[in-house]
N, C-alpha and C. Protein backbone atom coordinates (compact mmCIF):
# COMPACT_ATOMS: atom_id res chain seq x y z
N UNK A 1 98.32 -11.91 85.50
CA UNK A 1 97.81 -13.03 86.26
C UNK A 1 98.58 -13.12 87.56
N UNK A 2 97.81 -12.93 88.55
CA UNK A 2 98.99 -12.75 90.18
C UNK A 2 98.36 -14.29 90.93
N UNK A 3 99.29 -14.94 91.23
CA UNK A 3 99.16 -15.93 92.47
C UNK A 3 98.35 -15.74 93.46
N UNK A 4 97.70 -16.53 93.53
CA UNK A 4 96.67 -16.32 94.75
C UNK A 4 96.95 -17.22 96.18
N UNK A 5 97.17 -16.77 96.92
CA UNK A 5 97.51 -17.90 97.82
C UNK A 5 96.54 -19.01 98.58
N UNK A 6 96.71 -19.79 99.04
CA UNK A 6 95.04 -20.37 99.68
C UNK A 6 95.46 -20.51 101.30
N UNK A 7 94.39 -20.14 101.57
CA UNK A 7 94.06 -20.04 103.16
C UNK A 7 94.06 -21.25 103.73
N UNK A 8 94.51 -21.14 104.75
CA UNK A 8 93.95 -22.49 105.59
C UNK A 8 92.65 -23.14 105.29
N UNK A 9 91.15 -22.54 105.44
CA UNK A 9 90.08 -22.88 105.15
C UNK A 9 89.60 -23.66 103.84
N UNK A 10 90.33 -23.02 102.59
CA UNK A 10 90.71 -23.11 101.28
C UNK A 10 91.00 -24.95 101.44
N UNK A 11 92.30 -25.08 102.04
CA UNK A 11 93.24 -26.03 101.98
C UNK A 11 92.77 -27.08 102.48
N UNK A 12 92.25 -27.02 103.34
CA UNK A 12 91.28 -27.79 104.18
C UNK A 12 89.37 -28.06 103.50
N UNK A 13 89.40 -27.38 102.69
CA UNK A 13 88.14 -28.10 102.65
C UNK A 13 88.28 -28.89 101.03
N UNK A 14 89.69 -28.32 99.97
CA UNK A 14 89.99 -29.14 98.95
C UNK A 14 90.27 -30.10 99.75
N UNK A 15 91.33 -30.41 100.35
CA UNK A 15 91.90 -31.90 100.81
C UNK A 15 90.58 -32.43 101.24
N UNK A 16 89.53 -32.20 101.59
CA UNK A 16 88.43 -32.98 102.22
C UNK A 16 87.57 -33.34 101.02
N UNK A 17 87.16 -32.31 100.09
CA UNK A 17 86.46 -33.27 99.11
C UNK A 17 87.44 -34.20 98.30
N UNK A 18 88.87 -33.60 97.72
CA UNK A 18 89.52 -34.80 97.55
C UNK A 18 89.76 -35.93 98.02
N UNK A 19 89.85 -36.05 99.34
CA UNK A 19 89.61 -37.83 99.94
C UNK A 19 87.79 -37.97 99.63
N UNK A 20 86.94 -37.25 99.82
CA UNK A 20 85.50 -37.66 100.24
C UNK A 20 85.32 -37.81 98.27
N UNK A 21 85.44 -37.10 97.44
CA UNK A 21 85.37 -37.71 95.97
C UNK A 21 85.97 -38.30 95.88
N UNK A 22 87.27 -38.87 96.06
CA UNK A 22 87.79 -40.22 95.67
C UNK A 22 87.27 -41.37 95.80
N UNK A 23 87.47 -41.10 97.50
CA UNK A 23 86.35 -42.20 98.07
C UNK A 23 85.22 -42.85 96.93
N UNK A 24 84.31 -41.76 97.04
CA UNK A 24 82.90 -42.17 96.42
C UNK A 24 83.35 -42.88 95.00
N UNK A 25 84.03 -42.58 94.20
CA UNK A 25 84.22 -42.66 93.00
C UNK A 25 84.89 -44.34 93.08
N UNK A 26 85.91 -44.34 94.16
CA UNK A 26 86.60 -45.61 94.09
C UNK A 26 86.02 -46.37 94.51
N UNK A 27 85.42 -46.82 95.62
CA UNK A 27 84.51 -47.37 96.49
C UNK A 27 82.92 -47.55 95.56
N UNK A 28 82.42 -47.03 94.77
CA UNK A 28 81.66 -47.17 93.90
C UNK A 28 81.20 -48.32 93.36
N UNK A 29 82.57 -49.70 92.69
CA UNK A 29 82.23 -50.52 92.14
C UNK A 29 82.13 -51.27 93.00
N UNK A 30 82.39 -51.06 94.58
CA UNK A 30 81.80 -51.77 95.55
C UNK A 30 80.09 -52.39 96.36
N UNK A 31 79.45 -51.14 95.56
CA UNK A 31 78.15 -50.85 96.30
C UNK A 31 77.49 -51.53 95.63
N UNK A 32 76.50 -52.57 96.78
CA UNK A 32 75.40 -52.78 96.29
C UNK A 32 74.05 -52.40 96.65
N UNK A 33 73.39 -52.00 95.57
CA UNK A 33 72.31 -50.83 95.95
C UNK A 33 71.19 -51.57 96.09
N UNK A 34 70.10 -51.47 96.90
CA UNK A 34 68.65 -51.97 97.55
C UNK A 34 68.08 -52.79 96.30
N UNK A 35 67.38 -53.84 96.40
CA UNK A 35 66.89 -54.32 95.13
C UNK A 35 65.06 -54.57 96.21
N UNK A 36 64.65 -54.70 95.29
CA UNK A 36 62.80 -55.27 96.07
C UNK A 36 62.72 -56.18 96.86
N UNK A 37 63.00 -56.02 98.63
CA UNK A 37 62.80 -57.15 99.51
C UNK A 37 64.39 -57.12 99.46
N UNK A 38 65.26 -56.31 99.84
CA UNK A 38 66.90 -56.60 100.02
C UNK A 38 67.46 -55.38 100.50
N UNK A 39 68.07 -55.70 101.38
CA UNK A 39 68.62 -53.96 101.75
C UNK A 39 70.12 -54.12 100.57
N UNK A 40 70.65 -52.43 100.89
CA UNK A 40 71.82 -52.30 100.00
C UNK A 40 72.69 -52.91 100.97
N UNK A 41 74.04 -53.23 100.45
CA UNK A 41 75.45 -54.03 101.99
C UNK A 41 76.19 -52.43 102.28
N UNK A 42 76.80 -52.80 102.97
CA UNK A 42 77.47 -52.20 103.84
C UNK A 42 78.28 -50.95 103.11
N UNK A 43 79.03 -51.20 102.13
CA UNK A 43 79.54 -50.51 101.23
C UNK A 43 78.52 -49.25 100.30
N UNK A 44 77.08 -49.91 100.46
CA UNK A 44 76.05 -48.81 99.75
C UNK A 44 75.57 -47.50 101.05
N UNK A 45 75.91 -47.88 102.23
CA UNK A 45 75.25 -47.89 103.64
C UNK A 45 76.34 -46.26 103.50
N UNK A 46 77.75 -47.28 103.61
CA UNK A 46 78.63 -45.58 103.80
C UNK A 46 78.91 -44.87 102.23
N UNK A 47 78.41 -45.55 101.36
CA UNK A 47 78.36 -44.34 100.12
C UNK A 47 77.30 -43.54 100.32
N UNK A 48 76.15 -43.90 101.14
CA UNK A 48 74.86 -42.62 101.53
C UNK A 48 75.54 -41.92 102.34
N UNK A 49 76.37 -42.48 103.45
CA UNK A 49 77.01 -40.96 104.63
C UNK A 49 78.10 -40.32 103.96
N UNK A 50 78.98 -41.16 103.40
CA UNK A 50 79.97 -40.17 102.74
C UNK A 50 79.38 -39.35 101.32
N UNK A 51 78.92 -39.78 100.99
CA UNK A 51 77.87 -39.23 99.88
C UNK A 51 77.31 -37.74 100.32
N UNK A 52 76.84 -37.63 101.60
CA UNK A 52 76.03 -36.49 102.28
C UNK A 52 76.63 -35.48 102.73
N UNK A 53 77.80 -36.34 103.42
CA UNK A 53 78.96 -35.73 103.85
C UNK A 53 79.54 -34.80 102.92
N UNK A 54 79.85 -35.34 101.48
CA UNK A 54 80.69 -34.86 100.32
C UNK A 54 79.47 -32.97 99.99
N UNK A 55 78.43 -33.76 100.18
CA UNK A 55 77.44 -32.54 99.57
C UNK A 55 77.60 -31.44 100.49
N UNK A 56 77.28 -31.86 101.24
CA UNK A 56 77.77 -30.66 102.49
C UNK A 56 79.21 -29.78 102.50
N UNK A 57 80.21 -30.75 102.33
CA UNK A 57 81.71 -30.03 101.66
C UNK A 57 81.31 -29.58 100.34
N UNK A 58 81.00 -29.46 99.87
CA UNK A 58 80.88 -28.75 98.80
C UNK A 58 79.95 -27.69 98.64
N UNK A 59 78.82 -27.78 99.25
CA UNK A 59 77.69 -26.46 99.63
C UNK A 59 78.94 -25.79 100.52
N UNK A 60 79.70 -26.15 101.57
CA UNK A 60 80.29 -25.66 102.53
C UNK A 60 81.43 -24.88 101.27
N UNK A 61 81.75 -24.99 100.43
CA UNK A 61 83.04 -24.93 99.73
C UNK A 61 82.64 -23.90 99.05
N UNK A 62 81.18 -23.63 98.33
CA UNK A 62 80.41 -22.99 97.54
C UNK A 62 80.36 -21.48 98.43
N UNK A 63 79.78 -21.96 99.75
CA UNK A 63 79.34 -20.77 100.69
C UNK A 63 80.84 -19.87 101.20
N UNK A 64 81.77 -20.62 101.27
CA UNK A 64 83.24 -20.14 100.93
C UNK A 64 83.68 -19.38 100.09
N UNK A 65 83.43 -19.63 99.04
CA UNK A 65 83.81 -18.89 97.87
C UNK A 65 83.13 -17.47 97.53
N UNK A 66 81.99 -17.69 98.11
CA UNK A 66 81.28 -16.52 98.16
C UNK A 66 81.72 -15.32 98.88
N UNK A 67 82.12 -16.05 100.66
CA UNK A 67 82.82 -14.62 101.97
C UNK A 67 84.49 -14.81 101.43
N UNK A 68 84.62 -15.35 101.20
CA UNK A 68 86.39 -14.92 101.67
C UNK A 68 86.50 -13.92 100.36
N UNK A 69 88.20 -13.32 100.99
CA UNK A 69 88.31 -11.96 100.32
C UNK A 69 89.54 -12.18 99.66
N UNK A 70 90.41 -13.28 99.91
CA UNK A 70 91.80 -13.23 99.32
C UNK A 70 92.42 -13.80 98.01
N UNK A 71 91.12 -14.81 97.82
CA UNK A 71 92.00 -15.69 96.96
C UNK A 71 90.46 -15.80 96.09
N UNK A 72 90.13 -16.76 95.20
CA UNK A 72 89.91 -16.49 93.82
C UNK A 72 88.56 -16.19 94.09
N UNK A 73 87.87 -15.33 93.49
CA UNK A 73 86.35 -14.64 93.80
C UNK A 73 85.43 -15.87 93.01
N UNK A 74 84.45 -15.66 93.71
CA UNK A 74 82.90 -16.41 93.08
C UNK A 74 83.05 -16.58 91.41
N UNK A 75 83.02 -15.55 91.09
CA UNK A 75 82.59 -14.83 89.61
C UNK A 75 83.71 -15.67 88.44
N UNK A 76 84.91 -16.09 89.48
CA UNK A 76 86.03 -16.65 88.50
C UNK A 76 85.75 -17.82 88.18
N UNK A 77 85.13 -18.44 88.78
CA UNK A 77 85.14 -19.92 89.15
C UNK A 77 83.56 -20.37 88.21
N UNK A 78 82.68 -19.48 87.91
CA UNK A 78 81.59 -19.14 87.08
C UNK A 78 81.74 -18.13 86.29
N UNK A 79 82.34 -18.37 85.18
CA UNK A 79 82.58 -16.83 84.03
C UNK A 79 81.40 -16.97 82.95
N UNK A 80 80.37 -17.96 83.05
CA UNK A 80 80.16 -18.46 81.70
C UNK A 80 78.56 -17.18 81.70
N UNK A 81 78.66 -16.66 82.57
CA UNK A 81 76.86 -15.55 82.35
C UNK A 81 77.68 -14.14 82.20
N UNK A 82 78.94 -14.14 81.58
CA UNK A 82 79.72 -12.32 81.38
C UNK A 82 80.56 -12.55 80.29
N UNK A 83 80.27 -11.79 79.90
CA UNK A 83 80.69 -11.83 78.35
C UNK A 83 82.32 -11.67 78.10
N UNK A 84 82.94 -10.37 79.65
CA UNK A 84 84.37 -9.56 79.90
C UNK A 84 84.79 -11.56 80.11
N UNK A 85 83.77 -11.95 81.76
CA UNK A 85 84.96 -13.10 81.88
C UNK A 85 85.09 -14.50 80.77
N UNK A 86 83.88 -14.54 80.20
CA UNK A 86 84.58 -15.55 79.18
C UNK A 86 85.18 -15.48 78.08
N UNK A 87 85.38 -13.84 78.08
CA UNK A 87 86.34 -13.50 76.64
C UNK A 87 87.75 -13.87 77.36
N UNK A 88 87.65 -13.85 78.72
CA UNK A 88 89.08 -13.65 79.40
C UNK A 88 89.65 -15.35 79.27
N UNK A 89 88.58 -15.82 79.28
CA UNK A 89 88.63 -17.60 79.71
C UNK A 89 89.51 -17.95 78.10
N UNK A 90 88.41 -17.22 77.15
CA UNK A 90 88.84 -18.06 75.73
C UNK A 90 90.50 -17.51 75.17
N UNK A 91 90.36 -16.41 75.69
CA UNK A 91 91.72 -15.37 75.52
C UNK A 91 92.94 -16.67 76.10
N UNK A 92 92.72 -16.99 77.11
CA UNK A 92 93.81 -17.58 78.30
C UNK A 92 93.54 -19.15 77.61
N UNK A 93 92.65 -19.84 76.56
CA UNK A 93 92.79 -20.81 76.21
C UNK A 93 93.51 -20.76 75.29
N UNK A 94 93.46 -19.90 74.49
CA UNK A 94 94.41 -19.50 73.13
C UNK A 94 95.72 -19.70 74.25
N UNK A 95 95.98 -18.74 74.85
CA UNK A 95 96.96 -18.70 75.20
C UNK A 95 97.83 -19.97 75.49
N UNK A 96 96.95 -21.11 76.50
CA UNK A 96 97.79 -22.21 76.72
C UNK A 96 97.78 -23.09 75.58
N UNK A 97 97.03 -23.21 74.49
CA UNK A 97 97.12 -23.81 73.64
C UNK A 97 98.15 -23.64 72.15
N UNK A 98 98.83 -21.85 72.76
CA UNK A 98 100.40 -22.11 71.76
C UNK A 98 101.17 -22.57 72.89
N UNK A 99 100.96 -22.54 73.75
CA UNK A 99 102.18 -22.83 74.86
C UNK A 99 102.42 -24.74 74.37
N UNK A 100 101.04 -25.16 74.91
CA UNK A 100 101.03 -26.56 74.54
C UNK A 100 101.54 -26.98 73.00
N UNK A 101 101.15 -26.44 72.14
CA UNK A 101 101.54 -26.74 70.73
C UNK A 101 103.15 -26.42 70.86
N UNK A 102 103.47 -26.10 71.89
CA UNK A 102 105.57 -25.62 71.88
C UNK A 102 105.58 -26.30 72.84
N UNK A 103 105.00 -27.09 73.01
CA UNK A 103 105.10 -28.60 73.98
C UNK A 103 105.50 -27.94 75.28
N UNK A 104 105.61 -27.02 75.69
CA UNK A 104 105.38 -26.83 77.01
C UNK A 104 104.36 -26.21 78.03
N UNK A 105 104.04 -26.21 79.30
CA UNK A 105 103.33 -26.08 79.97
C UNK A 105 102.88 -24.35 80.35
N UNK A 106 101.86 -24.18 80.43
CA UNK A 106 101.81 -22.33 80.79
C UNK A 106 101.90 -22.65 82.35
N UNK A 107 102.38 -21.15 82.89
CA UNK A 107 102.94 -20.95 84.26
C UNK A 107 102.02 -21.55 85.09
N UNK A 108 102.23 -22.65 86.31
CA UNK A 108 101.74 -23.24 87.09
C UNK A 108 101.36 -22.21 88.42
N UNK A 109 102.62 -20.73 88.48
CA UNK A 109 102.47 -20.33 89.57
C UNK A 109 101.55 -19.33 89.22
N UNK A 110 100.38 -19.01 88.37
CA UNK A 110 99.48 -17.81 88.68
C UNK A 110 98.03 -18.72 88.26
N UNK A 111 97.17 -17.58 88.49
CA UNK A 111 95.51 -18.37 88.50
C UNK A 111 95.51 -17.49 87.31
N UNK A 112 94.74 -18.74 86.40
CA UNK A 112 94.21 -17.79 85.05
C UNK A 112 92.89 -17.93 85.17
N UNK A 113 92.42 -17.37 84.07
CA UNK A 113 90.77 -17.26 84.11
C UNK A 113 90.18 -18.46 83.63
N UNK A 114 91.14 -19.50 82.66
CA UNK A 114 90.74 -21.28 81.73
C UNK A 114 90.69 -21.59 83.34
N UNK A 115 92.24 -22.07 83.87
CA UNK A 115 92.13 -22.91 85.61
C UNK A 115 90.77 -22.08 86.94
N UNK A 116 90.75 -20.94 86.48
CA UNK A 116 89.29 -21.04 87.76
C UNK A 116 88.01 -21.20 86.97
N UNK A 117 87.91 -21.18 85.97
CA UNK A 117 86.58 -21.45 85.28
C UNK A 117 86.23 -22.96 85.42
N UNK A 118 87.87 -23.50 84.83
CA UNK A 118 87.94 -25.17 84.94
C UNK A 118 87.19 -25.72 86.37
N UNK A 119 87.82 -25.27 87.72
CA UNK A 119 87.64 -25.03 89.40
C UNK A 119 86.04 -25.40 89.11
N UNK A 120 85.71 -24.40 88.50
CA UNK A 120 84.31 -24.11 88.82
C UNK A 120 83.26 -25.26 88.30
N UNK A 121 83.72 -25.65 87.22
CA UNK A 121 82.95 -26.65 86.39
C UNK A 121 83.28 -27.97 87.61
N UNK A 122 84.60 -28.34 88.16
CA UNK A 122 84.55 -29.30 89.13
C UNK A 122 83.33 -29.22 89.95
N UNK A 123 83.48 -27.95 90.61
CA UNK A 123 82.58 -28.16 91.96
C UNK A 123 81.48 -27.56 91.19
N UNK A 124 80.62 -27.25 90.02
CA UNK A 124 79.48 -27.63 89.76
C UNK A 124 79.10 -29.16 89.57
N UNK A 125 80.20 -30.07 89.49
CA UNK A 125 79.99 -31.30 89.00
C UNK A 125 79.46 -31.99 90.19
N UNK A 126 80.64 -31.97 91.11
CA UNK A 126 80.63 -32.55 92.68
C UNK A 126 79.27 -31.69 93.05
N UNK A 127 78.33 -30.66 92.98
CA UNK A 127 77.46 -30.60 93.26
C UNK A 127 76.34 -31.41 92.87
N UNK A 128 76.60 -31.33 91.37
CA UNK A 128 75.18 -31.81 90.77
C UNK A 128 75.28 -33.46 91.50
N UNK A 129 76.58 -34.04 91.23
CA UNK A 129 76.87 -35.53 92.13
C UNK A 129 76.34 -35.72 93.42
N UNK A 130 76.31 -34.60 94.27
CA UNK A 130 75.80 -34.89 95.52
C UNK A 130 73.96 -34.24 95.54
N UNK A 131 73.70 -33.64 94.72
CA UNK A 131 72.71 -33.56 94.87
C UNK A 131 71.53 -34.63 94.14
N UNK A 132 71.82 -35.27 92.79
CA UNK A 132 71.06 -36.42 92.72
C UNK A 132 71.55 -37.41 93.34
N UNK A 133 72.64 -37.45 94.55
CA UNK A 133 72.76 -38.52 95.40
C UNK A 133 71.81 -38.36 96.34
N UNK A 134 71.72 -37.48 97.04
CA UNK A 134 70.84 -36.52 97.63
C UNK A 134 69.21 -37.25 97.57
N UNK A 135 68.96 -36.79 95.89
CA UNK A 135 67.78 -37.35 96.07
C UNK A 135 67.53 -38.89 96.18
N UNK A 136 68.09 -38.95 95.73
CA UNK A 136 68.59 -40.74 95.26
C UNK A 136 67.92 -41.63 96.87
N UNK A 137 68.56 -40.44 98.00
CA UNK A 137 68.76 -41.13 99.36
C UNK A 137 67.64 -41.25 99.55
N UNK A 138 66.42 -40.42 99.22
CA UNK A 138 65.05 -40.09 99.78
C UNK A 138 64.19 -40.99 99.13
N UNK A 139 64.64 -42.25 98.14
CA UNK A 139 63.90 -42.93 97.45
C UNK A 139 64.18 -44.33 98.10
N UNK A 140 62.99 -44.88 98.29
CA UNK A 140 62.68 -46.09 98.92
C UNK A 140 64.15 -47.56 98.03
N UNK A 141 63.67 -47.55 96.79
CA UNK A 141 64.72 -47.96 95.76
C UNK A 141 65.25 -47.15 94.75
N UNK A 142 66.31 -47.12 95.14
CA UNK A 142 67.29 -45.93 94.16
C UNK A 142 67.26 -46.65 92.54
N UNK A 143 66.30 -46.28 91.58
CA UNK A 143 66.36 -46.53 90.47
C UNK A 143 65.87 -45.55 89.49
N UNK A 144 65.60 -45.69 88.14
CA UNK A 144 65.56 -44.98 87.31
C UNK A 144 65.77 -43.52 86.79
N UNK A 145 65.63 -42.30 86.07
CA UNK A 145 66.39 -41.26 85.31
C UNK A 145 67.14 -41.06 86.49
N UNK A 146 67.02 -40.68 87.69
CA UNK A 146 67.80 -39.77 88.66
C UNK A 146 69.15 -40.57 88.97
N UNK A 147 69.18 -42.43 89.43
CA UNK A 147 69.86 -42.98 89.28
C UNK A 147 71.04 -42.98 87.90
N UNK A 148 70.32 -42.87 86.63
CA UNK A 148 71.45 -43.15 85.57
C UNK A 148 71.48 -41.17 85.36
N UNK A 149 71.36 -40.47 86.02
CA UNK A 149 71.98 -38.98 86.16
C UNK A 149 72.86 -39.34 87.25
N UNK A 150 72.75 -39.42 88.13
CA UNK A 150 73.86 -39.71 88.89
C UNK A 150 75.19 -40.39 88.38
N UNK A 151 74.54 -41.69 87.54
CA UNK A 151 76.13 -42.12 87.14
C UNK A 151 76.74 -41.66 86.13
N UNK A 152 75.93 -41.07 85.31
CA UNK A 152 76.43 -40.00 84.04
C UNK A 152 77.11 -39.11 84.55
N UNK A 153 76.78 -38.30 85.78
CA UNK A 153 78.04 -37.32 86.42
C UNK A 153 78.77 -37.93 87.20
N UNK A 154 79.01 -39.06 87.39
CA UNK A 154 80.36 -39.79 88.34
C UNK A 154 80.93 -39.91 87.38
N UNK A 155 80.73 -40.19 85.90
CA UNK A 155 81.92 -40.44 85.07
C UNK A 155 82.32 -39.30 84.24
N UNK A 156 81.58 -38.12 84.64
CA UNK A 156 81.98 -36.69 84.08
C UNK A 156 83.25 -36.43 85.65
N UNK A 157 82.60 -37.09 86.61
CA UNK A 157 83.48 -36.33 87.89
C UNK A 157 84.79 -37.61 87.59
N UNK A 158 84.88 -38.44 87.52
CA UNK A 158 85.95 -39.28 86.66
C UNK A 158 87.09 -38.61 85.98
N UNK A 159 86.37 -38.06 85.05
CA UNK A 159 87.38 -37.56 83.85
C UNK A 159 87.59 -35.98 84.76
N UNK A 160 86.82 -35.69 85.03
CA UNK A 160 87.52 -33.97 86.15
C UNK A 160 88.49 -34.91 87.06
N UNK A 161 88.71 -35.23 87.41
CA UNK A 161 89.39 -35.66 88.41
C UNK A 161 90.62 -36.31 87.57
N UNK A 162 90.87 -37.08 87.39
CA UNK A 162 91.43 -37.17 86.70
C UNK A 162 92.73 -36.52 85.93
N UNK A 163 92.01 -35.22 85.10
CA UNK A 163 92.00 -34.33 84.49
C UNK A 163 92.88 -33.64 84.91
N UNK A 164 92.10 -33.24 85.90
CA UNK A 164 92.71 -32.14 87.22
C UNK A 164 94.07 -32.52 88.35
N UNK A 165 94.15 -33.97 88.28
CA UNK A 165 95.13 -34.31 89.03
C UNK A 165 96.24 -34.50 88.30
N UNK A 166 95.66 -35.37 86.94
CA UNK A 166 96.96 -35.48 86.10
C UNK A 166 97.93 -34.11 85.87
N UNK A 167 96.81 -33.02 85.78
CA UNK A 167 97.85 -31.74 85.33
C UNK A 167 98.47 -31.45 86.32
N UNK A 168 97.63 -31.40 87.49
CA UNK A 168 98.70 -31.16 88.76
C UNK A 168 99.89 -31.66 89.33
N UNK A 169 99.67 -33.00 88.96
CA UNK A 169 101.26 -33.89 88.66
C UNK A 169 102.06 -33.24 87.68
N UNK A 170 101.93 -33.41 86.38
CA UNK A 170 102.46 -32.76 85.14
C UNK A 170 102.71 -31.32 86.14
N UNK A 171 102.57 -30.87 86.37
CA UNK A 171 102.76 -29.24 86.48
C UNK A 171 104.08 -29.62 87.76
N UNK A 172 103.48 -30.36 88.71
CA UNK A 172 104.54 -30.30 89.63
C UNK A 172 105.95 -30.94 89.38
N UNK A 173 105.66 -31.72 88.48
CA UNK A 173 106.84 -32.41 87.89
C UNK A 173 108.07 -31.90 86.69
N UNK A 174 106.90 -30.68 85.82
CA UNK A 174 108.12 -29.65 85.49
C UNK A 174 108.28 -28.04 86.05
N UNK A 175 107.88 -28.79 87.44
CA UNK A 175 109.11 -27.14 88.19
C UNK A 175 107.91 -26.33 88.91
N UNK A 176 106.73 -26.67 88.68
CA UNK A 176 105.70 -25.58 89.58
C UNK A 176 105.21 -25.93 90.34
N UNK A 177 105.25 -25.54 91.69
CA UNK A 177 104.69 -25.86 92.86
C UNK A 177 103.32 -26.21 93.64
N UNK A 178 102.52 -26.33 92.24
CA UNK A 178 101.10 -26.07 92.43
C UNK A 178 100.88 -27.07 93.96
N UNK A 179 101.21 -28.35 93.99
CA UNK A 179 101.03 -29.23 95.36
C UNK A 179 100.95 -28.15 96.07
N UNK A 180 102.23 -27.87 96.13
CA UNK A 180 103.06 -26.89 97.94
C UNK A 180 101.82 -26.15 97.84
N UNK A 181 101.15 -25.12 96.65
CA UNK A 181 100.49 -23.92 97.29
C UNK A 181 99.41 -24.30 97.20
N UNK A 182 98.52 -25.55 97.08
CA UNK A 182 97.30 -25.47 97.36
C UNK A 182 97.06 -26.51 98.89
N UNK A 183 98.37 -27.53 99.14
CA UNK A 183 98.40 -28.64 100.66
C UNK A 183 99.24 -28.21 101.37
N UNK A 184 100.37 -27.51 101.20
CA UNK A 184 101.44 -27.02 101.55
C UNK A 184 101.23 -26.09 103.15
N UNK A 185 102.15 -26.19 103.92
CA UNK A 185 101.61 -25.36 105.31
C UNK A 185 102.01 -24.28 105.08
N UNK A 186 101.84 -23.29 106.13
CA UNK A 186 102.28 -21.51 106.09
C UNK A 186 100.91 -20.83 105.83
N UNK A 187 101.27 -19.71 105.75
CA UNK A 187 100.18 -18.57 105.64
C UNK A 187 100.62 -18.01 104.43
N UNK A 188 99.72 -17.27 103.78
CA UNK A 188 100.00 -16.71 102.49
C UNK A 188 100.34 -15.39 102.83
């Protein structure tokens, strides 16, 4: 398992959906959405631009992953249609799961095949999120299945988030640098 470093581009477009998903997620129990004869307030107004915004970072993040050459390929981040990468995924779950059962953490400083598969399930999430927001926008009143799909994946993007930050704390807090190498300045 070798370290991958992240690019400027990389670094810059996580830190952007991380403020632009937070946002949405926190700002959320703020919005009030259009009712018959009522517009939505102000707070529903910039959950549609940051909302659009977010989709776009993330198509933008998607179309990324595809050209760059250095750091973790397409295919890692989606193992679940190859049989090699999700034997590799379940292999590397075993793996952290004696680590965890010996109560400690597996190495923070390399990319395994569980953490980019994990990657991947995020930004399928933050997709599917921005895309029934997406449609959501094109509807006169934002209500029924597409509406309660939408909030069914804000509270899947909840627990990713979450998830994903808590370990990243945990990780940085016993000894691995994960912060520094994914916000951290320099060149790889």
């Amino acid at each position: 398992m070798a370290t991958t470093h992240r690019t400027q581009p990389t670094k810059l477009m996580h830190a952007a959906l991380l403020l632009s998903v937070l946002w949405q997620l926190g700002a959320s129990g703020l919005v009030e959405r259009p009712r018959a004869g009522q517009p939505g307030n102000a707070f529903y107004e910039i959950h549609q631009i940051v909302g659009l915004t977010t989709l776009g970072l993330v198509l933008a993040f998607w179309l990324w992953s595809v050209v760059r050459r250095r750091e973790t390929p397409l295919m890692a981040l989606f193992p679940w249609l190859s049989r090699q990468r999700l034997s590799a995924v379940l292999a590397d779950l075993k793996i952290h799961w004696m680590q965890l059962r010996r109560l400690r953490l597996p190495d923070g400083d390399a990319d395994t095949p569980l953490a980019s598969a994990v990657h991947g399930l995020g930004l399928l999430t933050a997709l599917a999120m921005g895309a029934t927001g997406a449609w959501l926008y094109t509807l006169s009143l934002p209500t029924g299945a597409v509406l309660q799909l939408h909030k069914a994946i804000a509270n899947l993007m909840w627990a990713y988030v979450i998830g994903h930050a808590g370990l990243a704390l945990l990780h940085q807090a016993t000894g691995h640098p994960v912060l520094k190498r994914m916000f951290g300045r320099g060149a790889p």
